[in-house]
PDB file of N, CA and C in Angstrom:
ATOM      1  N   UNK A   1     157.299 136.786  69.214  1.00  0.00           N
ATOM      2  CA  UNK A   1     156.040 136.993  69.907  1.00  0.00           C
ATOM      3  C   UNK A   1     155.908 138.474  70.262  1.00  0.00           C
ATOM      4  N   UNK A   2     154.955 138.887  69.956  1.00  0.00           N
ATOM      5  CA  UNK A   2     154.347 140.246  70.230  1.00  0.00           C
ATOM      6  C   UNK A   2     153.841 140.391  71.370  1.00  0.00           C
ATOM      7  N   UNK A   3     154.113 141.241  72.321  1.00  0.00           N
ATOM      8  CA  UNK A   3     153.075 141.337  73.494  1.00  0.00           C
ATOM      9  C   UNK A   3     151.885 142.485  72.899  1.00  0.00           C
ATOM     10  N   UNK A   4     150.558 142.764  73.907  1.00  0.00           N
ATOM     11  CA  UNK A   4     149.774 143.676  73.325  1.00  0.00           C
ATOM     12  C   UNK A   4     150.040 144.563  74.699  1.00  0.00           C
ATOM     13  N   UNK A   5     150.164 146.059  74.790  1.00  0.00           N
ATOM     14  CA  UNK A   5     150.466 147.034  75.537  1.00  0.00           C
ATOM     15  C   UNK A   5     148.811 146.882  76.109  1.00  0.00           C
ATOM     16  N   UNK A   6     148.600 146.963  77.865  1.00  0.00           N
ATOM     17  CA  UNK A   6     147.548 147.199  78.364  1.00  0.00           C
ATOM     18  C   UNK A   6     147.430 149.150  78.270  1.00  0.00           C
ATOM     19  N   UNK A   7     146.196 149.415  78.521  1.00  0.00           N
ATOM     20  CA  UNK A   7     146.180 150.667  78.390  1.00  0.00           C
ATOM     21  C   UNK A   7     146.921 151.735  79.156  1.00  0.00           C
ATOM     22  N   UNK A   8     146.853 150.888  80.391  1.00  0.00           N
ATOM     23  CA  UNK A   8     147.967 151.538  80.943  1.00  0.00           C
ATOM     24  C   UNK A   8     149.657 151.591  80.555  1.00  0.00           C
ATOM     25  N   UNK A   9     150.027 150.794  80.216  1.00  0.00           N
ATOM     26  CA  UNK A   9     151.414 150.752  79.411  1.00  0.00           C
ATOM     27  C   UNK A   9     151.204 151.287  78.461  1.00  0.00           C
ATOM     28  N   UNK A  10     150.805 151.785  77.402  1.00  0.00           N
ATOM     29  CA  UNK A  10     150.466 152.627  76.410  1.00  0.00           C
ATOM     30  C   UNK A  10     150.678 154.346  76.917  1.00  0.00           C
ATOM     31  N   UNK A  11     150.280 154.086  78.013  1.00  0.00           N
ATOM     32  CA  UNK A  11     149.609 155.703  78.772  1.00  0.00           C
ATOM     33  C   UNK A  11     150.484 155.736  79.151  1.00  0.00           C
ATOM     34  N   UNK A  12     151.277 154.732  79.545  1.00  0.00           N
ATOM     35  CA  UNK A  12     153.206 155.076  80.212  1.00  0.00           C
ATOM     36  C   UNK A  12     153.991 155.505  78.875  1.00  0.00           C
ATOM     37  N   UNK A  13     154.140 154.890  78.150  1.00  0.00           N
ATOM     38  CA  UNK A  13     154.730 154.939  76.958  1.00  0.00           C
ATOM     39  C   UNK A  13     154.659 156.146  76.280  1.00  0.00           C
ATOM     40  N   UNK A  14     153.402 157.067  76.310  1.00  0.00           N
ATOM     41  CA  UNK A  14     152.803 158.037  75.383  1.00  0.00           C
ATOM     42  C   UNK A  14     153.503 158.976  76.509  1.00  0.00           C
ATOM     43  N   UNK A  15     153.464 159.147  77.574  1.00  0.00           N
ATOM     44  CA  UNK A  15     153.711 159.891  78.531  1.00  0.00           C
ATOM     45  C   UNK A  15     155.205 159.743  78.347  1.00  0.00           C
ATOM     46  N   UNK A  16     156.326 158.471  78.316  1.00  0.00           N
ATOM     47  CA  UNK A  16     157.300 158.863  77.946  1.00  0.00           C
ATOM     48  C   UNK A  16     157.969 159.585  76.907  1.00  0.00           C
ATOM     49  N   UNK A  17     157.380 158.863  75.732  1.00  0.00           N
ATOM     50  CA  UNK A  17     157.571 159.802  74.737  1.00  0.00           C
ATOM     51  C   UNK A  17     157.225 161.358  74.542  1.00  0.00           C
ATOM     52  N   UNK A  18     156.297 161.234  75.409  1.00  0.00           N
ATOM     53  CA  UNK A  18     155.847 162.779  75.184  1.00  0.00           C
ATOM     54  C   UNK A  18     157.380 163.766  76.063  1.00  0.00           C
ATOM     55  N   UNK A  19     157.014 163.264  77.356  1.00  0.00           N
ATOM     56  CA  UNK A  19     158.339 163.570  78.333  1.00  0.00           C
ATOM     57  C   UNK A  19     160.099 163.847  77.401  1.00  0.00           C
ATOM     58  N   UNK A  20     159.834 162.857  76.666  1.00  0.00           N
ATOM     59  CA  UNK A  20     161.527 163.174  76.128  1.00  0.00           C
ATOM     60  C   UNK A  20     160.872 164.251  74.741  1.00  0.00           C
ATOM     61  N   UNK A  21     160.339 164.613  74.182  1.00  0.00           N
ATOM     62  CA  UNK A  21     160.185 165.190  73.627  1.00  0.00           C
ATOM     63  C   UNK A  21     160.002 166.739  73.370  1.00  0.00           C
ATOM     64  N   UNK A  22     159.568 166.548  74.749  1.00  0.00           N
ATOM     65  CA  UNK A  22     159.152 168.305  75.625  1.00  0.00           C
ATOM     66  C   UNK A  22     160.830 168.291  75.807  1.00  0.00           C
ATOM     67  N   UNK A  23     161.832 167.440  76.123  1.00  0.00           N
ATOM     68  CA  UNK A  23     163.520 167.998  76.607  1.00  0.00           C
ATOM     69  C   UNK A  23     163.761 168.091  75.498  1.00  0.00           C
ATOM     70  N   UNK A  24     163.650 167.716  74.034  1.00  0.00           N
ATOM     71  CA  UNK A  24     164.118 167.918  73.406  1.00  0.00           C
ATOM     72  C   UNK A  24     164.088 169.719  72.783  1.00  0.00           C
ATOM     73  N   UNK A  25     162.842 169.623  72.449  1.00  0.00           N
ATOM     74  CA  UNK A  25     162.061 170.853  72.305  1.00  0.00           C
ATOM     75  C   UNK A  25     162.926 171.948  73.845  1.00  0.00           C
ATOM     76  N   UNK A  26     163.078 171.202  74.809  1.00  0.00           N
ATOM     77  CA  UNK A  26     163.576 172.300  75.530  1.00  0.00           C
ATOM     78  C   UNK A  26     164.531 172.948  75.072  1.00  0.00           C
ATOM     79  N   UNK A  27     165.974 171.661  74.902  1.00  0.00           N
ATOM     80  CA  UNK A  27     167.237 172.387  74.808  1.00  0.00           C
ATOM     81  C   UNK A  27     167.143 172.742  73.601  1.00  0.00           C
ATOM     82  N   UNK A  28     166.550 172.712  72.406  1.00  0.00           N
ATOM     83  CA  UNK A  28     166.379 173.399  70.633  1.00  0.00           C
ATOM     84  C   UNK A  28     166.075 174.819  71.097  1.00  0.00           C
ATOM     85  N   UNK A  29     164.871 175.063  72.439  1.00  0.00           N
ATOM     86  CA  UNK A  29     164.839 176.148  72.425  1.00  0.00           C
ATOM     87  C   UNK A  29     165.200 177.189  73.338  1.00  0.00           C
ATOM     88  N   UNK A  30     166.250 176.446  74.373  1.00  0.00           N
ATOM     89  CA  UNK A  30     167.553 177.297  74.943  1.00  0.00           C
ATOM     90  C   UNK A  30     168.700 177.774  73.908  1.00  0.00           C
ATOM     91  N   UNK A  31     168.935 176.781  73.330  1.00  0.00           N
ATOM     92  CA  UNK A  31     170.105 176.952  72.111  1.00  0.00           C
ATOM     93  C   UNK A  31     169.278 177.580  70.885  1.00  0.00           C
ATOM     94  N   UNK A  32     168.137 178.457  71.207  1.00  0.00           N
ATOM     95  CA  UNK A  32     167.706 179.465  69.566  1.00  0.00           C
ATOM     96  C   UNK A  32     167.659 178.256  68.678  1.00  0.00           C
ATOM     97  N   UNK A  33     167.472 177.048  68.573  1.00  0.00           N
ATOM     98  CA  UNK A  33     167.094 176.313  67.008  1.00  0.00           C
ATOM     99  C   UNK A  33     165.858 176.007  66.921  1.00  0.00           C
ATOM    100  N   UNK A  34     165.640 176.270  65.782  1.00  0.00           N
ATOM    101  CA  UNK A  34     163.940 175.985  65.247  1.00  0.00           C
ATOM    102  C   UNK A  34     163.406 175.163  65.535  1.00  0.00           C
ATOM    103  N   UNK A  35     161.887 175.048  65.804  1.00  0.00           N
ATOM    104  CA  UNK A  35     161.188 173.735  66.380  1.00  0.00           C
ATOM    105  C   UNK A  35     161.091 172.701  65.033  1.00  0.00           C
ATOM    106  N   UNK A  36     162.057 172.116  64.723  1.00  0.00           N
ATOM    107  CA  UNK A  36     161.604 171.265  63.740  1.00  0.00           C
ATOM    108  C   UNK A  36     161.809 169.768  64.742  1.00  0.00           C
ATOM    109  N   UNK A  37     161.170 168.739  64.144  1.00  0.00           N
ATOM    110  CA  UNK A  37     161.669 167.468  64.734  1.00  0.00           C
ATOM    111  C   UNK A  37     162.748 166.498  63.488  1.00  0.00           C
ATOM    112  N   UNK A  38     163.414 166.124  63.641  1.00  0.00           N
ATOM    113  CA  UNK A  38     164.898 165.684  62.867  1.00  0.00           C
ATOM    114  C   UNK A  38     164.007 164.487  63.277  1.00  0.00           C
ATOM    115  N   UNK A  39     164.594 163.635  61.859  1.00  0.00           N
ATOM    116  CA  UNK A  39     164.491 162.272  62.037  1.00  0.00           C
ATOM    117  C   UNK A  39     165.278 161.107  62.822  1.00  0.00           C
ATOM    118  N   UNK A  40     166.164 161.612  63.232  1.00  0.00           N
ATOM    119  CA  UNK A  40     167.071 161.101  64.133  1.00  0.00           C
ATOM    120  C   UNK A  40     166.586 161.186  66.016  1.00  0.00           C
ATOM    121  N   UNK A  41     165.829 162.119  65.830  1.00  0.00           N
ATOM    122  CA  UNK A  41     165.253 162.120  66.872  1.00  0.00           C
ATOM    123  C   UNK A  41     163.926 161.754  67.086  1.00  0.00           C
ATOM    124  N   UNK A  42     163.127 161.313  66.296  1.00  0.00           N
ATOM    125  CA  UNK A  42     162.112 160.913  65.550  1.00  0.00           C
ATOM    126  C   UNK A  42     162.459 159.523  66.236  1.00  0.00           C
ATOM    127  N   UNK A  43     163.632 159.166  65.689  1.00  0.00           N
ATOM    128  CA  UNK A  43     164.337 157.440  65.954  1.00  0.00           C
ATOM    129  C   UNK A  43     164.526 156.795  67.579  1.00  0.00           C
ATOM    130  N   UNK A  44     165.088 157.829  68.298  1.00  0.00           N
ATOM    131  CA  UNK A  44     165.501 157.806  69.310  1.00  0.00           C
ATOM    132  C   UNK A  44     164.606 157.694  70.144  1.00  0.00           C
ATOM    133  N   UNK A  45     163.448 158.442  70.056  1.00  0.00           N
ATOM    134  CA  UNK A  45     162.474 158.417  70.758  1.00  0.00           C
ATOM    135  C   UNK A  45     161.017 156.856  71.005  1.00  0.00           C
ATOM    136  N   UNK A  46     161.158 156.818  69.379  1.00  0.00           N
ATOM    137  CA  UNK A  46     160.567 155.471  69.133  1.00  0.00           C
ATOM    138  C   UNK A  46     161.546 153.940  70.053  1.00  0.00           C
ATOM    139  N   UNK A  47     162.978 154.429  69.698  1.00  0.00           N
ATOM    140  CA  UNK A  47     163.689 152.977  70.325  1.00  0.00           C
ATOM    141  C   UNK A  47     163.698 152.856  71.941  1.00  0.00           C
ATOM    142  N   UNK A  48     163.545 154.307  72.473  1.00  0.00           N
ATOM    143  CA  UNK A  48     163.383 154.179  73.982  1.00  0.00           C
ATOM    144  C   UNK A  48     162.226 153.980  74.683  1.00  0.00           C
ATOM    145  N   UNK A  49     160.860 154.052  73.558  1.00  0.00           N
ATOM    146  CA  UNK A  49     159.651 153.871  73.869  1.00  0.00           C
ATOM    147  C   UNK A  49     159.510 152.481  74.007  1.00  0.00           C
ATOM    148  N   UNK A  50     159.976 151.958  72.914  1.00  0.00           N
ATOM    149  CA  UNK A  50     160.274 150.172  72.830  1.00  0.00           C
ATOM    150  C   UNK A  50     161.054 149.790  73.309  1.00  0.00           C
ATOM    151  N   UNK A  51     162.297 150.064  74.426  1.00  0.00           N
ATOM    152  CA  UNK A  51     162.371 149.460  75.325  1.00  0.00           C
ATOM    153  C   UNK A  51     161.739 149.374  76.324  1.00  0.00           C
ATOM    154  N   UNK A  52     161.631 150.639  76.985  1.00  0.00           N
ATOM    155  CA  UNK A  52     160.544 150.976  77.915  1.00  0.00           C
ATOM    156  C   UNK A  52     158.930 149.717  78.365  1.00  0.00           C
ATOM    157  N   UNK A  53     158.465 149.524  77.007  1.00  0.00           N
ATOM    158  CA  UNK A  53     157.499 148.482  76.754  1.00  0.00           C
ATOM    159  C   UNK A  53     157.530 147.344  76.927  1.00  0.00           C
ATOM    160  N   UNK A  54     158.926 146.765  76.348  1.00  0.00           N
ATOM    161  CA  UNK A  54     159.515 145.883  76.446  1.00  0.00           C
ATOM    162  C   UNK A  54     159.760 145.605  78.590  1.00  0.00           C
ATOM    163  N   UNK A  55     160.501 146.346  79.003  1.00  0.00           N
ATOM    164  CA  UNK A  55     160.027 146.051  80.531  1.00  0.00           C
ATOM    165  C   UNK A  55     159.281 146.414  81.090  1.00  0.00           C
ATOM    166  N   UNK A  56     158.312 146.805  80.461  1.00  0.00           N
ATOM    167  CA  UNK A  56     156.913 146.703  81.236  1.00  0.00           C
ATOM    168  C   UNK A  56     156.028 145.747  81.136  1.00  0.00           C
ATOM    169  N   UNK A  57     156.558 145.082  80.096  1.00  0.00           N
ATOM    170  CA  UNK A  57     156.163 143.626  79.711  1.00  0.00           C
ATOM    171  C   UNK A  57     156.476 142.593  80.772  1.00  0.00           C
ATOM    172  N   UNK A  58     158.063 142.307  80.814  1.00  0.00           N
ATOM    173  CA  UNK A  58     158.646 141.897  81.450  1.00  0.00           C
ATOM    174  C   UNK A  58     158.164 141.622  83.069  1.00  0.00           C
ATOM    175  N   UNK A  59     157.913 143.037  83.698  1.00  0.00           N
ATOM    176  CA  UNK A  59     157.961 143.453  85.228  1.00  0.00           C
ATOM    177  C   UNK A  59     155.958 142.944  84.705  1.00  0.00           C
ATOM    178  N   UNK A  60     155.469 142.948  84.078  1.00  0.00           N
ATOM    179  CA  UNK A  60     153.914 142.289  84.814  1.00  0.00           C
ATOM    180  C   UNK A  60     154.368 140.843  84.128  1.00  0.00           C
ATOM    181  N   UNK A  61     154.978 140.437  83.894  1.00  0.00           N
ATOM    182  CA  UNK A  61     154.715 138.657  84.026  1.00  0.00           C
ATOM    183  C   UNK A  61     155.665 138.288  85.221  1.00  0.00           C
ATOM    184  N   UNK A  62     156.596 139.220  85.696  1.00  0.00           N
ATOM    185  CA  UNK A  62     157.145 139.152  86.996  1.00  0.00           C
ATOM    186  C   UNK A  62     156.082 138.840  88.436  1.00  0.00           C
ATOM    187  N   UNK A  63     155.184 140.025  88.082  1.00  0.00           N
ATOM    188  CA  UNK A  63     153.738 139.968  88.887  1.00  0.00           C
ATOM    189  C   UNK A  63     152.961 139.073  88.921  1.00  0.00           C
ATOM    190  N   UNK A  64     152.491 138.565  87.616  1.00  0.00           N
ATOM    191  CA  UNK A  64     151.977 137.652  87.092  1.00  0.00           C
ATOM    192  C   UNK A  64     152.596 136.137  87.751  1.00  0.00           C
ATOM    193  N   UNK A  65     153.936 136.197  87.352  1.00  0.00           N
ATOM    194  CA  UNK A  65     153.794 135.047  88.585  1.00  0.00           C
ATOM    195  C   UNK A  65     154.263 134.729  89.748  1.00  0.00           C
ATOM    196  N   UNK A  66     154.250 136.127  90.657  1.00  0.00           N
ATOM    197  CA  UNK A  66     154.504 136.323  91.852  1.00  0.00           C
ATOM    198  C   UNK A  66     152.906 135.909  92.688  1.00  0.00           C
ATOM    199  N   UNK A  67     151.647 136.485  91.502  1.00  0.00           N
ATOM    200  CA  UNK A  67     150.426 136.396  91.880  1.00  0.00           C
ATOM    201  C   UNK A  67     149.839 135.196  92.368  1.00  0.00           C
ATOM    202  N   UNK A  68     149.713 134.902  93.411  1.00  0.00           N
ATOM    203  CA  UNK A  68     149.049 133.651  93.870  1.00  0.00           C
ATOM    204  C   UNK A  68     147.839 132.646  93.413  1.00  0.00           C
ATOM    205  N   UNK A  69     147.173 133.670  92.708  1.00  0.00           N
ATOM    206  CA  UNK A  69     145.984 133.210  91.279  1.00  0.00           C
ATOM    207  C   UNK A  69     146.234 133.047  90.226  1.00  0.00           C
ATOM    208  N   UNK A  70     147.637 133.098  89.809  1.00  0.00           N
ATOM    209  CA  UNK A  70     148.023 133.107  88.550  1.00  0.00           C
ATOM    210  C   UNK A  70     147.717 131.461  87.808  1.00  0.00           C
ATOM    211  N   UNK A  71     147.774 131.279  86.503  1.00  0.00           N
ATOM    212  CA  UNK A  71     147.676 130.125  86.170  1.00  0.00           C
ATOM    213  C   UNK A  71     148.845 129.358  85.828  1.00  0.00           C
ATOM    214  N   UNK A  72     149.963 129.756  86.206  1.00  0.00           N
ATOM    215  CA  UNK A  72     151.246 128.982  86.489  1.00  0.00           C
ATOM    216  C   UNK A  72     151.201 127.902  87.224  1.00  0.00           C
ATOM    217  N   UNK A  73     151.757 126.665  86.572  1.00  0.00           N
ATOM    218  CA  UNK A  73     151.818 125.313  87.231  1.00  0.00           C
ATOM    219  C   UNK A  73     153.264 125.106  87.167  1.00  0.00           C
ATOM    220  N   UNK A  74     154.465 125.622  88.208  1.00  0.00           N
ATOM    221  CA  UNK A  74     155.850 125.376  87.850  1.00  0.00           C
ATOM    222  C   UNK A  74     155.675 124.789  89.498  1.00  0.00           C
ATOM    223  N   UNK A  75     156.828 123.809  89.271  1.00  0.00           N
ATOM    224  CA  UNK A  75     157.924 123.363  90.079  1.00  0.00           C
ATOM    225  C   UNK A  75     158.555 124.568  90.709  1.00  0.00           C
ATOM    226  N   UNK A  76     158.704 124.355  92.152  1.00  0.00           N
ATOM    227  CA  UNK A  76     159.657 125.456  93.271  1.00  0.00           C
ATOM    228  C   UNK A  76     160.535 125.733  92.288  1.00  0.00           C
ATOM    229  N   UNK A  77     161.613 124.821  91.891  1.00  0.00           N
ATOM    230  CA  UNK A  77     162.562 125.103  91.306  1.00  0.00           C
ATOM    231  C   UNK A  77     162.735 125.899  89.874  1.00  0.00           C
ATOM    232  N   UNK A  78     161.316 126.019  89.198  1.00  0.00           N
ATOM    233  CA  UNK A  78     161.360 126.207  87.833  1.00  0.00           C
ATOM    234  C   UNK A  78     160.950 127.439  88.385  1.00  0.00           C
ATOM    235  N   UNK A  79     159.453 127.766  89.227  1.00  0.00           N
ATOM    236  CA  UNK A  79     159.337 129.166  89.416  1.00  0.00           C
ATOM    237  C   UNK A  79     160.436 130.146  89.962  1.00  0.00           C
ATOM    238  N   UNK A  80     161.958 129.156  90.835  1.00  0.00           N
ATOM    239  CA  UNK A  80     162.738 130.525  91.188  1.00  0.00           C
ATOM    240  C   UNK A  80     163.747 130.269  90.140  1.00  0.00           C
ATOM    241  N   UNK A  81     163.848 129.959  88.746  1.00  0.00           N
ATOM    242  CA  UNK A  81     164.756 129.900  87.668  1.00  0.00           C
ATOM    243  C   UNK A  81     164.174 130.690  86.659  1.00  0.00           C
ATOM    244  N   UNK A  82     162.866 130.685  86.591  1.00  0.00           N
ATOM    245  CA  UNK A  82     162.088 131.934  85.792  1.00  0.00           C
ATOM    246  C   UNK A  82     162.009 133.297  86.719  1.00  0.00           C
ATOM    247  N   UNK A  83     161.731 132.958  88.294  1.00  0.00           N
ATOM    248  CA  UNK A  83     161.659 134.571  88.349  1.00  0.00           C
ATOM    249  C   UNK A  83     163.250 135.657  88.293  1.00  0.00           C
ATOM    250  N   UNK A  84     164.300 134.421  88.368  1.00  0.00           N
ATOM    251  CA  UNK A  84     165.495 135.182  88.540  1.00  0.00           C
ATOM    252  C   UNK A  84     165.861 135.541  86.827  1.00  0.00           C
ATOM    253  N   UNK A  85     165.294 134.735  86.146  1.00  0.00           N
ATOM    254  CA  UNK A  85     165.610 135.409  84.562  1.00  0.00           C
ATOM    255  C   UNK A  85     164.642 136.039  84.379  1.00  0.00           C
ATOM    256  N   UNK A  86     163.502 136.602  84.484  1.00  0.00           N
ATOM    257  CA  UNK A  86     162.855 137.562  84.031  1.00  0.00           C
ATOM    258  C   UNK A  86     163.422 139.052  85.161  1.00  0.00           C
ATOM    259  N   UNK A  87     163.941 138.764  86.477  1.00  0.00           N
ATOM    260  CA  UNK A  87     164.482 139.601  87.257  1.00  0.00           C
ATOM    261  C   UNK A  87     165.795 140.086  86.578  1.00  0.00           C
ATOM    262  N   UNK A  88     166.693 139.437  86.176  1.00  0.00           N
ATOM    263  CA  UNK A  88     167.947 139.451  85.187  1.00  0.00           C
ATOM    264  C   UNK A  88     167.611 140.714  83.617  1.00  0.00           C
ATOM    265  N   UNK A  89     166.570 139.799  83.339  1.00  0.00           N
ATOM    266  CA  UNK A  89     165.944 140.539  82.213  1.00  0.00           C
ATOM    267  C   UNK A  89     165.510 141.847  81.951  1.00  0.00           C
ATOM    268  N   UNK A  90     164.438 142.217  83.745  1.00  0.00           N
ATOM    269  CA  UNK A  90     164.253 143.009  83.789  1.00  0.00           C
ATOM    270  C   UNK A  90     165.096 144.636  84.131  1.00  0.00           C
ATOM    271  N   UNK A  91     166.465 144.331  85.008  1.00  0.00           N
ATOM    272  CA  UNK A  91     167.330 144.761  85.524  1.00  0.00           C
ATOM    273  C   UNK A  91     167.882 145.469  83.676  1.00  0.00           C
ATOM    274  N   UNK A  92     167.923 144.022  82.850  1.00  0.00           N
ATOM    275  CA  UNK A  92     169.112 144.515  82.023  1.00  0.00           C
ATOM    276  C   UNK A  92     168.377 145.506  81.075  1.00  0.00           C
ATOM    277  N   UNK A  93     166.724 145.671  80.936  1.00  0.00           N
ATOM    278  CA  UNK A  93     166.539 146.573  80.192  1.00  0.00           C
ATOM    279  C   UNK A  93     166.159 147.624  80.802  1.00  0.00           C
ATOM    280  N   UNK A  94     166.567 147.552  81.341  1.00  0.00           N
ATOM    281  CA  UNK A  94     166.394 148.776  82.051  1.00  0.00           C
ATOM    282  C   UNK A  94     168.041 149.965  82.096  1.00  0.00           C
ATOM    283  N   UNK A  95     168.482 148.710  82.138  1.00  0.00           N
ATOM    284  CA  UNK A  95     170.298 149.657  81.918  1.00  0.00           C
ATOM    285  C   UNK A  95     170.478 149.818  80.821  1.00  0.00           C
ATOM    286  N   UNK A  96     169.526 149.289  79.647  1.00  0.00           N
ATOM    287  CA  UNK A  96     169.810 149.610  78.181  1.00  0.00           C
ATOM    288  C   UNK A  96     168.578 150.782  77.982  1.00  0.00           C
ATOM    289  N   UNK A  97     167.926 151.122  78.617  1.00  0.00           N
ATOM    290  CA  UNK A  97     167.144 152.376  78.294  1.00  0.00           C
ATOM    291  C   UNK A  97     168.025 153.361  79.406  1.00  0.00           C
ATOM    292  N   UNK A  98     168.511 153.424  80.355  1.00  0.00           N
ATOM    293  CA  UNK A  98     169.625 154.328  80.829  1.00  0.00           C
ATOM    294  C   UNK A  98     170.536 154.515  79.603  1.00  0.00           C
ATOM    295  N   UNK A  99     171.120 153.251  78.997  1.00  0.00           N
ATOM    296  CA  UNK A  99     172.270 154.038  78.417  1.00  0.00           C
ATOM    297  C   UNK A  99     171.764 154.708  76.841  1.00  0.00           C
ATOM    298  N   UNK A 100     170.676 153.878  76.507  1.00  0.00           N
ATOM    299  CA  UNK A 100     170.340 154.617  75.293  1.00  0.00           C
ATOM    300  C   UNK A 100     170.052 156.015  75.538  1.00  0.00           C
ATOM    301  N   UNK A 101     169.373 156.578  76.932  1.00  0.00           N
ATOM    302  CA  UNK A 101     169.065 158.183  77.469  1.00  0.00           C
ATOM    303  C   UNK A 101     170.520 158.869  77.137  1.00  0.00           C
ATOM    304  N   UNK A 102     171.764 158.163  78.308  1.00  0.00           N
ATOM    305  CA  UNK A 102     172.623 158.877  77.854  1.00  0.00           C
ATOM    306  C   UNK A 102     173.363 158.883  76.691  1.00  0.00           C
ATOM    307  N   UNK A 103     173.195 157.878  76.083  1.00  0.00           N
ATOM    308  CA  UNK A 103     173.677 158.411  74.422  1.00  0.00           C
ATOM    309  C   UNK A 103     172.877 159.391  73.610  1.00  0.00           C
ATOM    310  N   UNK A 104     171.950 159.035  73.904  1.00  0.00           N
ATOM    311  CA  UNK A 104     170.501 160.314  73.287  1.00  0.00           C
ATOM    312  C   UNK A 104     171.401 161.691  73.794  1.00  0.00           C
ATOM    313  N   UNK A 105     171.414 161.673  75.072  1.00  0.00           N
ATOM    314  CA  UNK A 105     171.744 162.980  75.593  1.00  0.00           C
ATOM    315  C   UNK A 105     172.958 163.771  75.195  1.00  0.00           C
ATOM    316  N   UNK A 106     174.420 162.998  74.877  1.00  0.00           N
ATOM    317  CA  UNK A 106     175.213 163.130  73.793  1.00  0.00           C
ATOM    318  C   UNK A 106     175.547 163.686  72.764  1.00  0.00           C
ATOM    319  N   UNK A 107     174.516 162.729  72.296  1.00  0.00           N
ATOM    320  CA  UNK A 107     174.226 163.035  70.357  1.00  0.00           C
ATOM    321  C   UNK A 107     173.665 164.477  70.458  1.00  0.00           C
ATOM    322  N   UNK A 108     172.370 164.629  71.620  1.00  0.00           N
ATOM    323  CA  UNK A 108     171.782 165.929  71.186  1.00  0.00           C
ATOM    324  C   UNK A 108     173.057 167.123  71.433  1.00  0.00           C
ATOM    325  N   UNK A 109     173.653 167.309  72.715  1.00  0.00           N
ATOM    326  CA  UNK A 109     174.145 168.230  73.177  1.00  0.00           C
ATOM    327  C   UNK A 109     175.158 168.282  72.229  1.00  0.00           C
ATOM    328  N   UNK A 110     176.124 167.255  71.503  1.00  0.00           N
ATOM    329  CA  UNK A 110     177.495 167.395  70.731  1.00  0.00           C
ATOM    330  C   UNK A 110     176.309 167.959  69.424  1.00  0.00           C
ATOM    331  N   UNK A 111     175.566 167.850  69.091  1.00  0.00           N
ATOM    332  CA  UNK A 111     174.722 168.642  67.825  1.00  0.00           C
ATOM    333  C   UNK A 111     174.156 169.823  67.979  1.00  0.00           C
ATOM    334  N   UNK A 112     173.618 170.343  69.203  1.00  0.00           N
ATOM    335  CA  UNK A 112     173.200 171.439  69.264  1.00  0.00           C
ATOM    336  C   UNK A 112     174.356 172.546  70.028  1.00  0.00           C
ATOM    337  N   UNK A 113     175.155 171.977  70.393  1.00  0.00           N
ATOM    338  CA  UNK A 113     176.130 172.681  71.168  1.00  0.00           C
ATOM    339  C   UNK A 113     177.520 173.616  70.519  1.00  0.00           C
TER     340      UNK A 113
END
């Protein structure tokens, strides 16, 4: 299942990507290397954008059915077994876009360094 990015998650997303991209471009041009963009970084940037999306997905159906208008018909018990796995969920991608940053951060510095 595909989610569709609201415009605002898009505008987060574009803004992240843009954000890691300007650091990249930074340290290429502390360390004197040419502004080219490497496909490897090309990569990196796309997989942290899609996680990123991915819990922003996550954190509005969190909302979604925290929302008192929502169209959720769960059982007490089912709504606090979904909100603690989408809470679980949300927690864990979030430590997988931390660690993908610091592996990003890694790769760049052991390459440009």
């Amino acid at each position: 299942m595909r989610f569709m990015l609201s415009e605002d998650d898009e505008e987060m997303r574009e803004y992240i990507l843009d954000t890691f991209q300007k650091g990249l471009q930074e340290i290429r041009k502390k360390r004197g290397i040419k502004e080219d963009t490497l496909e490897e970084e090309k990569y990196m940037v796309n997989r942290k954008g899609v996680i990123w999306s991915m819990k922003l997905q996550v954190d509005d159906l969190l909302y979604d059915l925290e929302d008192e208008k929502s169209d959720f018909c769960f059982s007490e018990q089912e709504h606090n077994d979904i909100k603690e796995l989408l809470e679980k969920l949300s927690s864990r991608l979030e430590e997988i876009d931390n660690t993908l940053e610091n592996i990003f951060e890694q790769i760049i510095l052991q390459k440009y360094t």
